[in-house]
Every structure is written in C-alpha cells, then in structure tokens.
N, C-alpha and C. Protein backbone atom coordinates (compact mmCIF):
# COMPACT_ATOMS: atom_id res chain seq x y z
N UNK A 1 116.32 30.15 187.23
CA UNK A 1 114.93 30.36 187.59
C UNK A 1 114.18 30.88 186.37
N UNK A 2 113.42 30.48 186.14
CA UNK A 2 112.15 30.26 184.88
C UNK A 2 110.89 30.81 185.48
N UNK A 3 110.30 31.41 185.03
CA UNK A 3 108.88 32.10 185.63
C UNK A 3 108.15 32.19 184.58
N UNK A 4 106.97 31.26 184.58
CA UNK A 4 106.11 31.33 183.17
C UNK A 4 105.09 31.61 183.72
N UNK A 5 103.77 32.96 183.43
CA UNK A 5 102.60 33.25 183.41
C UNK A 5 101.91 33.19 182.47
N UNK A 6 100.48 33.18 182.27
CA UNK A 6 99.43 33.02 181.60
C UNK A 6 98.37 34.22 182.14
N UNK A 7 98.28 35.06 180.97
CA UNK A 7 96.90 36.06 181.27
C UNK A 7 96.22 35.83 180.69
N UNK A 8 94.93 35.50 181.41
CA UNK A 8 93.53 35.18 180.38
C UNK A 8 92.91 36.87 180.86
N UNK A 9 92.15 36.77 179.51
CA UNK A 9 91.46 38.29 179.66
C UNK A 9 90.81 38.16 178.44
N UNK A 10 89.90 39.94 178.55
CA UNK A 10 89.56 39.90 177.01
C UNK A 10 90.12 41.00 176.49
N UNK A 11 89.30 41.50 175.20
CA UNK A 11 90.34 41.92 174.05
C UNK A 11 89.75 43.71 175.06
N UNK A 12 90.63 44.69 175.08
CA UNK A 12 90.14 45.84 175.90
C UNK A 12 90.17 45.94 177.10
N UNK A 13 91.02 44.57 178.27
CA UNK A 13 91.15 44.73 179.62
C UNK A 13 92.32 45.32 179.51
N UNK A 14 93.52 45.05 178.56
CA UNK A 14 94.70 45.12 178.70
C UNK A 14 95.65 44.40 179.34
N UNK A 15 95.18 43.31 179.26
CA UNK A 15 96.33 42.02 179.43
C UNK A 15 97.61 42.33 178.69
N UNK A 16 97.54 42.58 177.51
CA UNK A 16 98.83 42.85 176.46
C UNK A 16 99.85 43.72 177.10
N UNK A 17 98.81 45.04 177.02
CA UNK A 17 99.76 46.04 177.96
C UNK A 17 100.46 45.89 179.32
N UNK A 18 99.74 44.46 179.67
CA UNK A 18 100.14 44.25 181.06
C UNK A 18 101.62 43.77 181.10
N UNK A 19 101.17 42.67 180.33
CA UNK A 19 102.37 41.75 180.01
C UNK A 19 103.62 42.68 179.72
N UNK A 20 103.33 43.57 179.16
CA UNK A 20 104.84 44.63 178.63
C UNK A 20 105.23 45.17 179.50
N UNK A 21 104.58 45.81 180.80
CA UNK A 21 104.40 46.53 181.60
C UNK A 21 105.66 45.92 182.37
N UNK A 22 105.16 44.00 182.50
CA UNK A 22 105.90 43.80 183.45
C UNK A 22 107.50 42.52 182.89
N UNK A 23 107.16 42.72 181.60
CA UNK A 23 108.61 42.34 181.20
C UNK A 23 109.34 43.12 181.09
N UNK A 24 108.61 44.49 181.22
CA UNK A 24 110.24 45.67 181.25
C UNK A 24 110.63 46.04 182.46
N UNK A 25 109.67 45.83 183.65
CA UNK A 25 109.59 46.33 184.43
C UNK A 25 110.71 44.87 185.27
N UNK A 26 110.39 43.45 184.48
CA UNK A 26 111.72 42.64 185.09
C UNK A 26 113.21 42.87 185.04
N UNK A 27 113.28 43.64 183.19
CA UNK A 27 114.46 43.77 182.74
C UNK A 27 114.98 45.37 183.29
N UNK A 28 114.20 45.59 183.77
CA UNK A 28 114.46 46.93 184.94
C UNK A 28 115.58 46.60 185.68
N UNK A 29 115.18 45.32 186.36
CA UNK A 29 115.38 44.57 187.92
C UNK A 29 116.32 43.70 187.14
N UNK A 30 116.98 43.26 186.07
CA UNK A 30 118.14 42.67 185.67
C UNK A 30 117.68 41.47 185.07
N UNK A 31 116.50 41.35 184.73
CA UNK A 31 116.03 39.76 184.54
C UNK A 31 115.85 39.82 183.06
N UNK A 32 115.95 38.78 182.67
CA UNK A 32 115.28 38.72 181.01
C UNK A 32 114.04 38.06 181.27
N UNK A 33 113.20 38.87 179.97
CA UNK A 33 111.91 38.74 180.34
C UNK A 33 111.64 38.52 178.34
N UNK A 34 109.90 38.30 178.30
CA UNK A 34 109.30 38.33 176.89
C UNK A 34 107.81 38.83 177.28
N UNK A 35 107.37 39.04 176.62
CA UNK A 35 106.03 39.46 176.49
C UNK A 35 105.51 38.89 175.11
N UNK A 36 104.13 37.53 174.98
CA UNK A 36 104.12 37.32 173.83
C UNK A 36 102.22 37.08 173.85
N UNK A 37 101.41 37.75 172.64
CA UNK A 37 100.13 38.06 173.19
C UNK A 37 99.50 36.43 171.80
N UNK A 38 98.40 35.92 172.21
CA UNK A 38 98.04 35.21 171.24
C UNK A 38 96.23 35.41 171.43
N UNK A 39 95.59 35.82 169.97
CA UNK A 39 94.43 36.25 169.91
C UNK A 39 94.12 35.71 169.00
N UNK A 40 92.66 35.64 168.66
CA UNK A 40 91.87 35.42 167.66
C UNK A 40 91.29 36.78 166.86
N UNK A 41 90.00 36.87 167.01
CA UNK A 41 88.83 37.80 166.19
C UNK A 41 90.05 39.37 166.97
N UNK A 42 90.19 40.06 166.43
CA UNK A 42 90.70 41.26 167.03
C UNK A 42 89.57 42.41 167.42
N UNK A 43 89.12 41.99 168.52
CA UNK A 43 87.69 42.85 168.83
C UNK A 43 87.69 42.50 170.19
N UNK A 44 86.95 43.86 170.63
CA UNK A 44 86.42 43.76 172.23
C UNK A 44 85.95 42.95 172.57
N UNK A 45 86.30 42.48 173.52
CA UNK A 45 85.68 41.41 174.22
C UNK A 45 85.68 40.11 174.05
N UNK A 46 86.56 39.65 173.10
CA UNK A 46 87.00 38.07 172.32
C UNK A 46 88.45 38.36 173.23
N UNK A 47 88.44 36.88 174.00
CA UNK A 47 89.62 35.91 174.56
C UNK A 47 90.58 36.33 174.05
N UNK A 48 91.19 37.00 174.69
CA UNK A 48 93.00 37.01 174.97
C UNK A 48 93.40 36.57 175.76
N UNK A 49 94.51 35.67 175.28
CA UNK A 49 95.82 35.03 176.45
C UNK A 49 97.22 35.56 175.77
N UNK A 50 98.01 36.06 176.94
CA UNK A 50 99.09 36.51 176.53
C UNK A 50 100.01 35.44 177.64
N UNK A 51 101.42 35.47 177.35
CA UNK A 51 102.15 34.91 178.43
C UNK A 51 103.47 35.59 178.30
N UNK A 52 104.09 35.97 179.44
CA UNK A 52 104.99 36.26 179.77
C UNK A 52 105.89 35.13 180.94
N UNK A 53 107.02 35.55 180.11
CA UNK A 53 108.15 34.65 180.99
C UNK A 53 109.20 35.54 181.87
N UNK A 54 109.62 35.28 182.69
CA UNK A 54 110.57 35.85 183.81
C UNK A 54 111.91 34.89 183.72
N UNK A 55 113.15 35.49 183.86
CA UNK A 55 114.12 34.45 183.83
C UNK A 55 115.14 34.79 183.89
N UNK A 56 116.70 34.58 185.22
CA UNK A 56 117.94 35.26 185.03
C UNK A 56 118.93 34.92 184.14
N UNK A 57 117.75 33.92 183.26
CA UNK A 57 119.14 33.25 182.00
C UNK A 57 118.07 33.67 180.91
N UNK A 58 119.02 33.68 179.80
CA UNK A 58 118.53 34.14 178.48
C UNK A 58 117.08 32.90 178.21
N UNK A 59 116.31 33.73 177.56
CA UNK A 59 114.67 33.22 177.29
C UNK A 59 115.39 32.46 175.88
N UNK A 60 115.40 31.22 175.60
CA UNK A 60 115.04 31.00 174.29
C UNK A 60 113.78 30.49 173.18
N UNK A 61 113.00 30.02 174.44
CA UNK A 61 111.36 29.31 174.09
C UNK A 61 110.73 30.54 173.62
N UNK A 62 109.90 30.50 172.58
CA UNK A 62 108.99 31.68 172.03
C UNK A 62 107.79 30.98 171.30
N UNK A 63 107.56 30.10 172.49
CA UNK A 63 106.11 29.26 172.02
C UNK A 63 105.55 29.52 173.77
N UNK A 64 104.08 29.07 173.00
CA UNK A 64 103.13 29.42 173.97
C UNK A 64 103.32 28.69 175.40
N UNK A 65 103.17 29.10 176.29
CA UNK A 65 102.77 28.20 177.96
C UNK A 65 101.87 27.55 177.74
N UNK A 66 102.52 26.27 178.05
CA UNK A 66 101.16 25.20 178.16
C UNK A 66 101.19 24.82 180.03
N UNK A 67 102.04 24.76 180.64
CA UNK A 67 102.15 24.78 182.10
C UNK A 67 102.33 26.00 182.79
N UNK A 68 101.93 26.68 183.06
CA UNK A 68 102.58 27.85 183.38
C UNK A 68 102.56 28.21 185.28
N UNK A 69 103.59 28.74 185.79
CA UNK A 69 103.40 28.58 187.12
C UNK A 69 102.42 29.21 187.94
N UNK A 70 101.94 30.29 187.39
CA UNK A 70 101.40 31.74 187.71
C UNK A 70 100.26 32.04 186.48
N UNK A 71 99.01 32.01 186.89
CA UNK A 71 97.90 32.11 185.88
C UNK A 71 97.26 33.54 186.58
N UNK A 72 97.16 34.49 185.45
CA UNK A 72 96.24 35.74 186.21
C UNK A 72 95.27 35.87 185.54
N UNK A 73 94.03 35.71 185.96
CA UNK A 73 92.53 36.00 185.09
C UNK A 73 91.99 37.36 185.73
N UNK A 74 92.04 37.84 184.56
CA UNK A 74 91.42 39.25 184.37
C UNK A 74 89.86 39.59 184.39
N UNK A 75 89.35 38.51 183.76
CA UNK A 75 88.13 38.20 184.08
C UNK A 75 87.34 36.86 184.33
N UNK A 76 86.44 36.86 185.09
CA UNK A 76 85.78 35.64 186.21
C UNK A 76 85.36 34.44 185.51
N UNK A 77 84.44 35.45 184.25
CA UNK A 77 83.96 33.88 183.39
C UNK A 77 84.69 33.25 182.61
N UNK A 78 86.20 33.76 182.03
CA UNK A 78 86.80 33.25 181.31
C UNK A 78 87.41 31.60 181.87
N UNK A 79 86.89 30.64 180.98
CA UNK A 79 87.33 29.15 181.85
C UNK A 79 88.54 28.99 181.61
N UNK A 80 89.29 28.63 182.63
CA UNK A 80 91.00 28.62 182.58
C UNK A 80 90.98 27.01 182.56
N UNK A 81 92.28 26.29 182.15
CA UNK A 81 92.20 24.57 182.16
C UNK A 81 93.56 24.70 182.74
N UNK A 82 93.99 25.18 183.43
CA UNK A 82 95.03 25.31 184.42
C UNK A 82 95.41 24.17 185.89
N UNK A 83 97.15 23.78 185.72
CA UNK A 83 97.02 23.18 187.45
C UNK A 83 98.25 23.83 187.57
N UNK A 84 98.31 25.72 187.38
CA UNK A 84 99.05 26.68 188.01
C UNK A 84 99.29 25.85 189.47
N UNK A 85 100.23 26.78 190.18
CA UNK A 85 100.28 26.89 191.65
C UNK A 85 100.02 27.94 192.09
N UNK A 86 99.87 29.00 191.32
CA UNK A 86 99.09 30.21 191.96
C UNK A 86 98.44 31.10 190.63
N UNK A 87 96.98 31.18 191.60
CA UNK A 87 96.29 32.12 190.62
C UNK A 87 95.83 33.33 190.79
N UNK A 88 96.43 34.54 190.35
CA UNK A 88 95.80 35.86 190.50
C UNK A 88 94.60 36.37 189.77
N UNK A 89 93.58 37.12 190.56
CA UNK A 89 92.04 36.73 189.74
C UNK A 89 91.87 38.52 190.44
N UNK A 90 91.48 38.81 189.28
CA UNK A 90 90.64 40.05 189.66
C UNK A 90 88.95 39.55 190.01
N UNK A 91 88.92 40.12 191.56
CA UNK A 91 87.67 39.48 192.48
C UNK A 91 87.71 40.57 193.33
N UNK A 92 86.14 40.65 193.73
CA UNK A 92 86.32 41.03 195.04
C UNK A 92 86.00 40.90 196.20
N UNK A 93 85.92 39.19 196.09
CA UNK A 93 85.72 38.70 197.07
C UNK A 93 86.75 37.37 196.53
N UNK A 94 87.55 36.66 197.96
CA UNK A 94 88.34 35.55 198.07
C UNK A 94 87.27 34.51 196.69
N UNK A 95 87.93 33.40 196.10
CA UNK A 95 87.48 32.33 195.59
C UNK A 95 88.45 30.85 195.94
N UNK A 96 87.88 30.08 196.24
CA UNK A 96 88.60 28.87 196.64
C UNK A 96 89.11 27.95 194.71
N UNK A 97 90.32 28.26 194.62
CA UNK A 97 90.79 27.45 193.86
C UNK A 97 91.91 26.74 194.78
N UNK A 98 91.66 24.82 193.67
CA UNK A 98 92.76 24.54 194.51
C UNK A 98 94.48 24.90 193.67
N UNK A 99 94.80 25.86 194.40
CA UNK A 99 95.90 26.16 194.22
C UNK A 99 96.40 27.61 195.33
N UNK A 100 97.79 28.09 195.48
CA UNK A 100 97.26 29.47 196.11
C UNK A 100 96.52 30.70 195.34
N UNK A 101 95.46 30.94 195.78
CA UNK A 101 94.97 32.28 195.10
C UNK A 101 95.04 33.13 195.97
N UNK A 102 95.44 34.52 194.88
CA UNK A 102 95.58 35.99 194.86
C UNK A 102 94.35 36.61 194.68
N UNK A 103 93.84 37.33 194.93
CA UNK A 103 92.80 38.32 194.55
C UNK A 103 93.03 39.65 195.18
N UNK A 104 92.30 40.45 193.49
CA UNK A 104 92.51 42.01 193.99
C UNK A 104 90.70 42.33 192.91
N UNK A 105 90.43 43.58 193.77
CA UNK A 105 88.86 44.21 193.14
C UNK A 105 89.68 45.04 191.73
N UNK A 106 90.63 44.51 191.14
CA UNK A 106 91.01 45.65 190.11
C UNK A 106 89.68 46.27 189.13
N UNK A 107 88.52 45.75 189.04
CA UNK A 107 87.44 46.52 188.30
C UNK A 107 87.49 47.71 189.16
N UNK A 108 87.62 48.02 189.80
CA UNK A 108 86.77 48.69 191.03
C UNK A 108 88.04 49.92 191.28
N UNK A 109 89.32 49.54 191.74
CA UNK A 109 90.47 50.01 191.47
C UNK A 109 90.57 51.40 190.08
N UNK A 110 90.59 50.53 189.38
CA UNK A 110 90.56 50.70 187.72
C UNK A 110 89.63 51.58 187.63
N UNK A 111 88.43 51.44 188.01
CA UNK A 111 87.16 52.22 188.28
C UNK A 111 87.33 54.06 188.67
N UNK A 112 87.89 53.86 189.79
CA UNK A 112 88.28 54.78 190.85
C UNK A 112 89.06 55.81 190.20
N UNK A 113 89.90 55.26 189.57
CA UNK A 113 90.71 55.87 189.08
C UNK A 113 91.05 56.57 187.67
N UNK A 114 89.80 56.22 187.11
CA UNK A 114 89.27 56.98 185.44
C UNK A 114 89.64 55.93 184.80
N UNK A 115 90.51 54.78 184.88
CA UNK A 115 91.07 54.21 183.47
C UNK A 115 89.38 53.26 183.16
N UNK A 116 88.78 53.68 182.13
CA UNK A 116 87.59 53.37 181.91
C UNK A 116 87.63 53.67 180.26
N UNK A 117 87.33 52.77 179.56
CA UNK A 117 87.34 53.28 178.03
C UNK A 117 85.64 52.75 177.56
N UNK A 118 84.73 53.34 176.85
CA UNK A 118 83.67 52.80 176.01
C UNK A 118 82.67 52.39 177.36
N UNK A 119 82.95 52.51 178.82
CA UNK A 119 82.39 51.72 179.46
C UNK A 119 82.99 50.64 180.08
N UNK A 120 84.32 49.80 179.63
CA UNK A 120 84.73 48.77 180.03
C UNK A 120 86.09 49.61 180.96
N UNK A 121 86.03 48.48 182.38
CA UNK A 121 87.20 48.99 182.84
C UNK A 121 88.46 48.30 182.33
N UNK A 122 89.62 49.21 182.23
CA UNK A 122 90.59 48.88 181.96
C UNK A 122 91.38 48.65 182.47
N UNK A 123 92.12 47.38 183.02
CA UNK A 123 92.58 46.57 183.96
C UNK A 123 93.87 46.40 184.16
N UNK A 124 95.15 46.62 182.98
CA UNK A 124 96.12 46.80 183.05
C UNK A 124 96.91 47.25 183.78
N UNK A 125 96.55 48.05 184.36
CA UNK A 125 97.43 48.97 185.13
C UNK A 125 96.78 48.17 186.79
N UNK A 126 96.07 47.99 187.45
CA UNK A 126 95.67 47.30 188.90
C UNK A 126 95.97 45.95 188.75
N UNK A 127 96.06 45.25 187.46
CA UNK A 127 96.33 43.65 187.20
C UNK A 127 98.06 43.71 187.36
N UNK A 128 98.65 44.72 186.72
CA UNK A 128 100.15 44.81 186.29
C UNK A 128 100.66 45.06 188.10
N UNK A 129 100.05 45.70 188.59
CA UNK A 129 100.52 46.28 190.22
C UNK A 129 100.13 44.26 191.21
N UNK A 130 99.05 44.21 190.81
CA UNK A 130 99.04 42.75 191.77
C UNK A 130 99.84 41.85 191.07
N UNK A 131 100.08 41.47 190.20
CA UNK A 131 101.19 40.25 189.63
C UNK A 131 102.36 40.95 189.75
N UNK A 132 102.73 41.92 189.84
CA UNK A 132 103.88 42.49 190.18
C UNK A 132 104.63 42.47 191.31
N UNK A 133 103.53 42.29 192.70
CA UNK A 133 103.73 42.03 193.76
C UNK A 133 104.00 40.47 193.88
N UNK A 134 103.07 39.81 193.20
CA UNK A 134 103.31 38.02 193.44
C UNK A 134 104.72 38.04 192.70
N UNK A 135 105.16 38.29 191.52
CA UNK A 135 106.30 38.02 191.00
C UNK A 135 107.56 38.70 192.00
N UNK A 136 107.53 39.46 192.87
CA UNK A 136 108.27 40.34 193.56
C UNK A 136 108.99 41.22 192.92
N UNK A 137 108.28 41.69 192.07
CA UNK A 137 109.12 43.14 191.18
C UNK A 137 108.93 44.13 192.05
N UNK A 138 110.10 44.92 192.06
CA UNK A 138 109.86 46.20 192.87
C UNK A 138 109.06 47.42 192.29
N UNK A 139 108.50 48.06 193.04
CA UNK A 139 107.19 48.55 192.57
C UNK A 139 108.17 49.76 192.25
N UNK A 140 109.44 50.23 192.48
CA UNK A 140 110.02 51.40 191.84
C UNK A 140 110.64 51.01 190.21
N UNK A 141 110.18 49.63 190.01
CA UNK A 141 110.51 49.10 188.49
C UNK A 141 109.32 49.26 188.23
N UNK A 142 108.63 48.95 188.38
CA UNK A 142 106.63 48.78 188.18
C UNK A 142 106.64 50.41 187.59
N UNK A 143 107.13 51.77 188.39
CA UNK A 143 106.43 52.78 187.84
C UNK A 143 107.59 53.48 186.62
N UNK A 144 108.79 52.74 186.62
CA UNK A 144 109.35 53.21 185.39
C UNK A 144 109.36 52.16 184.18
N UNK A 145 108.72 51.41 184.66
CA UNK A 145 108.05 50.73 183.50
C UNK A 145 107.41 50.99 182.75
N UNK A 146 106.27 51.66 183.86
CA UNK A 146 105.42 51.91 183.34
C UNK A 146 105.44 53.36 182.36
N UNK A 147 106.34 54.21 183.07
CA UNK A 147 106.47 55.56 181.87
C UNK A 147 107.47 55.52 180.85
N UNK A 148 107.79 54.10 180.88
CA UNK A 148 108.30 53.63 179.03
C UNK A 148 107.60 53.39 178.39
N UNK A 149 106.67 52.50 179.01
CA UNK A 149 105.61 51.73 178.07
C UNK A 149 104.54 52.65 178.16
N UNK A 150 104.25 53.61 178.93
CA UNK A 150 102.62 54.12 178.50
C UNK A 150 102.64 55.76 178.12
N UNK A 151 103.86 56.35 178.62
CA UNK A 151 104.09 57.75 178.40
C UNK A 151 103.80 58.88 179.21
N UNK A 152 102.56 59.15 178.70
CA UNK A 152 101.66 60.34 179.37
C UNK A 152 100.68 59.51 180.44
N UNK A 153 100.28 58.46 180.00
CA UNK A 153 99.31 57.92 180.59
C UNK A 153 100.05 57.45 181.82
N UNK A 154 101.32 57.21 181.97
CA UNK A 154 101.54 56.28 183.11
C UNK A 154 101.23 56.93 185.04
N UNK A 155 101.24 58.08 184.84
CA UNK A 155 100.70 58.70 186.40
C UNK A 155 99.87 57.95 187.02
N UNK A 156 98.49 58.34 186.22
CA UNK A 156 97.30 57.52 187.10
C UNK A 156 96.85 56.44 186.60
N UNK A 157 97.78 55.80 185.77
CA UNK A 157 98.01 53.88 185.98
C UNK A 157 99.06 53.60 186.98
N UNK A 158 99.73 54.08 186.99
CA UNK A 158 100.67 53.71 188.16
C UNK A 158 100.12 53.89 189.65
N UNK A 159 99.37 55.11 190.02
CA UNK A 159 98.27 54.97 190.84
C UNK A 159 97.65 53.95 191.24
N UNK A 160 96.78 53.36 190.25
CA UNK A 160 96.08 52.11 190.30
C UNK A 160 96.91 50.94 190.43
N UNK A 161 98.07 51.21 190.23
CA UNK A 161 98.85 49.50 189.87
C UNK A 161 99.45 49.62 191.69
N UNK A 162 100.20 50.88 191.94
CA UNK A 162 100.47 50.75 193.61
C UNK A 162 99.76 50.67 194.70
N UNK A 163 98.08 50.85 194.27
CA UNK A 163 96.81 50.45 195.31
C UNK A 163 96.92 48.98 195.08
N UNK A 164 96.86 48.91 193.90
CA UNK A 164 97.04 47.14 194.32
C UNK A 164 97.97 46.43 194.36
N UNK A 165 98.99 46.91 194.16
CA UNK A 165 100.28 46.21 194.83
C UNK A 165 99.84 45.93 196.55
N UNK A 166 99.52 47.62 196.92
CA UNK A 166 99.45 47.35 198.48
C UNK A 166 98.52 46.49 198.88
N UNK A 167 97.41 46.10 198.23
CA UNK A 167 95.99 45.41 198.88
C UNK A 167 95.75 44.33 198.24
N UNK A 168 96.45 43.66 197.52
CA UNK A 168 95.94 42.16 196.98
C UNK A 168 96.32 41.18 198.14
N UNK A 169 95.30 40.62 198.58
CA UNK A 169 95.14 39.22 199.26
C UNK A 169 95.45 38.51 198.91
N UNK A 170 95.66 36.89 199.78
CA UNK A 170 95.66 35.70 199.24
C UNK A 170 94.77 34.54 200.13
N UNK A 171 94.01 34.06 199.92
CA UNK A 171 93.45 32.39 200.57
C UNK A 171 94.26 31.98 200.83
C-alpha cells in the first residue's frame, strides 16, 4: 500500500510542517513515510506544494506526485489540476468537487486557538489533525509527533489538530 498526497498551500500556512508532522507521525504507527516540500520565491504567501507519501514498504521514489490519491488545499483560491479521489479543503462550508471531499473551518480552528503569526492563520496544526484522520493515523501518533517535530509549541497545536480530527466532514 502506497499513499501519495499533495498539499497545496501558501508559503506561512504550514503545509511543510504539516507534511513532517504526519510522516513521523506514520513512522510512529510502523509505516515508512517522506516528507518532500517544492517552492519557488521563498516568501509569504507564494505557492507551496509539498507531498508526502505513506507506505508499509520502503519509499524509493523521491520525485514529485504527479497523481496523487489524496489532495489537501490549505487554501480556496489556490487552482489545483487534480483527478485525486479525495480532497481535503480547509472550508467552512461543504464544496462539491467531483471526487470525495473532506472539509474542515481550520482558519477558524487555527484562529481559536492563537496559532496566528503577522495576521495570517497558521494552519498546520488543524490541516495535520484532518488529513490525519482521512489517512487513519492514530491521533495518539498525531500528538507525539507532534512534540518531536514542534517542541514547546506542540500543546496548543495539538489542540487544534484533535478539534479537527473530531469535526472534519465529508460530502
């Protein structure tokens, strides 16, 4: 089993961090995982796509997803050219793609919960809790994941990531 995602986002949602969040949080759970980020301009708010792979056999591909099964957009206007089978979308309201979609209010989440930098919410941590749930990682990997990868910070991201574990929908 092969599990390829695609995070579209921008530069300051924390897609990156996401992606790490939840390849350790696979290799928690026994899986081999990668986390691999591809950017342009290195600045707020310029297009990031990162992709992470899931897999109980060794990863050897370390090129980009061009199919990927599982697409999560972090944000609304970013145009995806995707024919995923499921898409997780930070919304907060349902959107009809044809495929299955996920939606969670992670602005709002994220919001709630201080992770806010410059003004922009920071999404990592409510994006990492809903794809975490679609991938079926256990959310007791999700929060020692998360205090590898974030340290001090991981309390009240992990907060935000287990509100939306519990409340992401699907169409």
């Amino acid at each position: 089993m092969l599990t390829e995602v695609t995070i579209y986002c921008r530069g300051g949602q924390g897609g990156v961090t996401a992606a790490r969040v939840l390849a350790t949080a696979a290799m928690l759970q026994g899986y081999y995982s990668q986390a691999m980020p591809q950017f342009g301009p290195e600045r707020r708010g310029a297009r990031v796509n990162t992709y992470l792979r899931i897999s109980d056999r060794p990863i050897r591909r370390r090129s980009v997803i061009k199919n990927p099964d599982i697409v999560a957009v972090f944000d609304r206007k970013i145009e995806i050219d995707s024919e995923a089978s499921v898409v997780i979308l930070n919304s907060p309201e349902p959107v009809q793609i044809p495929s299955r979609t996920y939606y969670v209010n992670a602005t709002e989440i994220a919001e709630r919960h201080g992770l806010v930098n410059a003004g922009w919410a920071i999404l990592s941590a409510p994006m990492s809790g809903a794809i975490a749930r679609v991938l079926d990682i256990e959310i007791s990997a999700l929060k020692e994941a998360m205090h590898i990868e974030l340290g001090e910070r991981a309390e009240r991201s992990f907060k935000a990531a287990k509100e939306a574990y519990e409340v992401i929908k699907w169409t």
